[in-house]
Protein backbone atom coordinates (compact mmCIF):
# COMPACT_ATOMS: atom_id res chain seq x y z
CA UNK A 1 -288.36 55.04 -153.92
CA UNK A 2 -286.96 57.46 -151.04
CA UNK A 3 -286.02 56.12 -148.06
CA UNK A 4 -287.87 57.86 -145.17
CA UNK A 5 -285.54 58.75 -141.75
CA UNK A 6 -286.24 56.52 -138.75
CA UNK A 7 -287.95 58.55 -136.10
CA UNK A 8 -285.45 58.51 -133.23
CA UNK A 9 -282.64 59.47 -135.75
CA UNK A 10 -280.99 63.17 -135.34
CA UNK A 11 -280.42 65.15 -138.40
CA UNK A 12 -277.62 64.49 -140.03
CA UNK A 13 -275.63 68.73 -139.39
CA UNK A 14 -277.14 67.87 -135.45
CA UNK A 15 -275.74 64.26 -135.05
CA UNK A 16 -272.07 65.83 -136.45
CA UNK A 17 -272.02 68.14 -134.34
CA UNK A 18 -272.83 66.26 -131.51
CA UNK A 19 -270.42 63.64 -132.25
CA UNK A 20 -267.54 66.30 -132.14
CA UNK A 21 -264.90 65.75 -129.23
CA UNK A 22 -266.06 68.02 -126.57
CA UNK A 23 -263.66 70.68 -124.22
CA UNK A 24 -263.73 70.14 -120.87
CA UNK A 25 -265.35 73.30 -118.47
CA UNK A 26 -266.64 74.12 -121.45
CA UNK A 27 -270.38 74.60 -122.49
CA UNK A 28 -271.38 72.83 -125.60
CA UNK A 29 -273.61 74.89 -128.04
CA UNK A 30 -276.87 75.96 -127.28
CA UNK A 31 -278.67 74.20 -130.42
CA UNK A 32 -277.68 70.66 -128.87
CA UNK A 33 -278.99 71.55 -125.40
CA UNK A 34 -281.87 72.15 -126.93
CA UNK A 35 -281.96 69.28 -128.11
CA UNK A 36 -281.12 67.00 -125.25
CA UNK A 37 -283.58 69.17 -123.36
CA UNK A 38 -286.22 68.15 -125.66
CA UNK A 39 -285.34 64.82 -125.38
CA UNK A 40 -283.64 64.02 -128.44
CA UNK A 41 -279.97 63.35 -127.18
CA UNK A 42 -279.36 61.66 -124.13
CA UNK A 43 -277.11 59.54 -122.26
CA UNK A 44 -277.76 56.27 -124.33
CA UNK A 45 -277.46 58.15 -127.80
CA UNK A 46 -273.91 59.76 -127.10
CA UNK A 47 -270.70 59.01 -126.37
CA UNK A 48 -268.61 60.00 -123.58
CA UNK A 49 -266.02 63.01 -124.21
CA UNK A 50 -268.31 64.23 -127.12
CA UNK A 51 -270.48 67.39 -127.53
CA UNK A 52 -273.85 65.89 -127.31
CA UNK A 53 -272.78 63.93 -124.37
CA UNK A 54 -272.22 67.25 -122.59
CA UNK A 55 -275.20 68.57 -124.19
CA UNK A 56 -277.30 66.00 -122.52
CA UNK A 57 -275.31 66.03 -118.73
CA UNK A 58 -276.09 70.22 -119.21
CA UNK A 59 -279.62 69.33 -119.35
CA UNK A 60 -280.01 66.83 -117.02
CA UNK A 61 -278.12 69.28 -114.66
CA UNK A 62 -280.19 72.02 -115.48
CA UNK A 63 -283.61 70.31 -114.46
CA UNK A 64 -282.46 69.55 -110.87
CA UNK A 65 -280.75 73.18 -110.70
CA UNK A 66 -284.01 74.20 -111.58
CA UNK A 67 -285.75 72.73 -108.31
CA UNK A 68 -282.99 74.24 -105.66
CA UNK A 69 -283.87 76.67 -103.02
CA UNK A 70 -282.08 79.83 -103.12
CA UNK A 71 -278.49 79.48 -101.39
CA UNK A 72 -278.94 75.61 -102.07
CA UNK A 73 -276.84 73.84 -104.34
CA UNK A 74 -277.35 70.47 -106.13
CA UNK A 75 -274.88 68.92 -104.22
CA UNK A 76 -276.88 69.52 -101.17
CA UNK A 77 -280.02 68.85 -102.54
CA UNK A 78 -279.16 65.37 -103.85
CA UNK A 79 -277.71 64.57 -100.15
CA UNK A 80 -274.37 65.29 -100.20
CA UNK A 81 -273.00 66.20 -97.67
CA UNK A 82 -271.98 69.65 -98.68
CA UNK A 83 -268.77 71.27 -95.86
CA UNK A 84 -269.91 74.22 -93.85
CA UNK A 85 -266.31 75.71 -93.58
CA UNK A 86 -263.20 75.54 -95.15
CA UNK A 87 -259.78 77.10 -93.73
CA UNK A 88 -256.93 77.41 -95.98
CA UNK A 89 -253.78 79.48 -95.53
CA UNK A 90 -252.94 81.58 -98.91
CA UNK A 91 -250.18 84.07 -99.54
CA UNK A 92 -251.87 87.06 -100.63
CA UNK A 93 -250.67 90.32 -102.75
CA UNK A 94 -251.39 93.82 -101.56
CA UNK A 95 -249.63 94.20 -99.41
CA UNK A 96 -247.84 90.94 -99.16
CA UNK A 97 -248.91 88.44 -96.45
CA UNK A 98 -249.74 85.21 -95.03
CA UNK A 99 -253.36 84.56 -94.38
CA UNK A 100 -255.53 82.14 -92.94
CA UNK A 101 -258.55 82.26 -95.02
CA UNK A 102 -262.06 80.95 -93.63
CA UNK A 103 -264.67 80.13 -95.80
CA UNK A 104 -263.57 79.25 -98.92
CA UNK A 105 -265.07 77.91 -102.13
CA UNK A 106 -264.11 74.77 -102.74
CA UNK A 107 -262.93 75.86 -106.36
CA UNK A 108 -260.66 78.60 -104.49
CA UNK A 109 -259.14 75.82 -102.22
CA UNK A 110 -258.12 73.81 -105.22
CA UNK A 111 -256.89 77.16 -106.94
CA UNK A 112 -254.80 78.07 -103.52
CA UNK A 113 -253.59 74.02 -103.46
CA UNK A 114 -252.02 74.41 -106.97
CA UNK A 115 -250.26 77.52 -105.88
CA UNK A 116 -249.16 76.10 -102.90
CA UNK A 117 -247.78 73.05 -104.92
CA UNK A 118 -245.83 75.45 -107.45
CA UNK A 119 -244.29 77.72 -104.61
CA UNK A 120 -242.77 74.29 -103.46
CA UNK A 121 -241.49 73.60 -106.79
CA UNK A 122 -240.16 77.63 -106.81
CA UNK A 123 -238.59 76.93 -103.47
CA UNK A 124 -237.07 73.10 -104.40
CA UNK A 125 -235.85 74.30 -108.29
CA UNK A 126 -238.19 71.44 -109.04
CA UNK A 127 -240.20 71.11 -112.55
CA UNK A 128 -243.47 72.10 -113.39
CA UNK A 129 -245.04 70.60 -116.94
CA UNK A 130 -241.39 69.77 -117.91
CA UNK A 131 -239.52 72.90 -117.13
CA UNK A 132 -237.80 74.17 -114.02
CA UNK A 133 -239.45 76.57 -112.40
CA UNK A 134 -237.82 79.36 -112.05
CA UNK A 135 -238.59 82.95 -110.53
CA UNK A 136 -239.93 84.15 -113.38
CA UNK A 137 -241.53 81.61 -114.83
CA UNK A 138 -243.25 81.62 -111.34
CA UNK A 139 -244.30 85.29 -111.58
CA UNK A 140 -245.54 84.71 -115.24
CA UNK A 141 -247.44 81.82 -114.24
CA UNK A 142 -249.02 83.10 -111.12
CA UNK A 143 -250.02 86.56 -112.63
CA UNK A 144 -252.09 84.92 -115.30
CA UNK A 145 -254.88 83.16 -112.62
CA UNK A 146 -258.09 84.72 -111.50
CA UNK A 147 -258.28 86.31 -108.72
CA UNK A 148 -260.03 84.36 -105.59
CA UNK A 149 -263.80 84.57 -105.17
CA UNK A 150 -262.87 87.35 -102.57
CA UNK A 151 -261.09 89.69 -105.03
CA UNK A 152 -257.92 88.85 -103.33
CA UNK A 153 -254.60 87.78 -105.38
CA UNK A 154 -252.31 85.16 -104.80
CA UNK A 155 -248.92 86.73 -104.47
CA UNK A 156 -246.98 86.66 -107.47
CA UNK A 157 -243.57 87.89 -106.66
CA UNK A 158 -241.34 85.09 -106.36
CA UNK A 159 -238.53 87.12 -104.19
CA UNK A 160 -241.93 88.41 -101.36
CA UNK A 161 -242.92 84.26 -101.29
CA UNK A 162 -238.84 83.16 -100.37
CA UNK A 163 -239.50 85.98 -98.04
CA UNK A 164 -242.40 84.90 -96.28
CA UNK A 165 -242.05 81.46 -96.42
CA UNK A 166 -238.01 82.07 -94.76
CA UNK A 167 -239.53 83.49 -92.15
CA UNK A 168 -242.29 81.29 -91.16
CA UNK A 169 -239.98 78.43 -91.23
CA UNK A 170 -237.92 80.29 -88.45
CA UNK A 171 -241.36 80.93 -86.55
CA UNK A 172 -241.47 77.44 -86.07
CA UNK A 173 -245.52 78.00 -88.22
CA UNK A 174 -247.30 75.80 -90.10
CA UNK A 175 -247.09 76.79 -94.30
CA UNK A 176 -249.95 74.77 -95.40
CA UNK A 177 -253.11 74.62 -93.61
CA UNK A 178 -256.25 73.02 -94.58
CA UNK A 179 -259.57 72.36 -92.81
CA UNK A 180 -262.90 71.40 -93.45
CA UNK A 181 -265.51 71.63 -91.31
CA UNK A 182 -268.37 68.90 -91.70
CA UNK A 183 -271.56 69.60 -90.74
């Protein structure tokens, strides 16, 4: 006599697949949102770090995407308290110069952070991921990031940032500056 599935059992090619370690910032396949969107994987059916748990956190994100107003984001419209401003000073290519920049994305602040914390390691001979960071490892590094949400480049030429940085240190200036404005 055949055994007959259990209702609120996945097929067995969906349930592998969903059970697969997940990347992270990435999106998992569409088949398995579809899935979680209909219901069929969810928080309580998946593990953490897997496919189908990111299946089912796409979904669930979706829905209350779904109900924003234009220029709202979830954030806000789950009451956070979302910033209104952020300043953050950047070193910027063409031409090369210090900036304060106003506005930011929160993304772009972390993105400017982590280039502010490997000019210090240029600057100190310190190591980043193991190795010392030298000038051209710091060029290499620098030239392979995204531009900021502006279109603007962090600068990547290791000699321009000694440069720069020299002579705001004899200005007496601040290097790193970060704001946020709340509302």
């Amino acid at each position: 006599m055949a055994r007959t599935p259990k209702p609120d059992r996945l097929p067995r090619d969906l349930r592998r697949k969903a059970n697969r370690a997940g990347t992270p910032r990435r999106r998992p396949p569409d088949d398995l949102v579809t899935a979680a969107r209909r219901g069929l994987l969810t928080r309580s059916n998946t593990k953490p770090g897997t496919k189908g748990r990111q299946a089912a956190d796409a979904a669930a994100y979706s829905r209350r995407a779904a109900d924003t107003a234009p220029g709202e984001t979830v954030r806000a419209r789950l009451g956070h308290e979302v910033a209104v401003s952020r300043t953050i000073s950047a070193l910027l290519e063409s031409p090369p110069r210090f900036e304060v920049l106003e506005g930011v994305t929160r993304l772009d602040a972390k993105r400017i952070a982590r280039y502010h914390e490997v000019t210090r390691q240029l600057l100190n001979r310190r190591s980043y991921r193991g190795k010392v960071m030298t000038p051209e490892r710091f060029r290499r590094l620098v030239s392979q990031w995204r531009p900021l949400s502006s279109g603007e480049r962090l600068l990547g030429d290791p000699d321009a940032v000694m440069a720069i940085l020299e002579t705001l240190r004899a200005e007496d200036r601040d290097v790193f500056v970060y704001e946020v404005t709340q509302p």
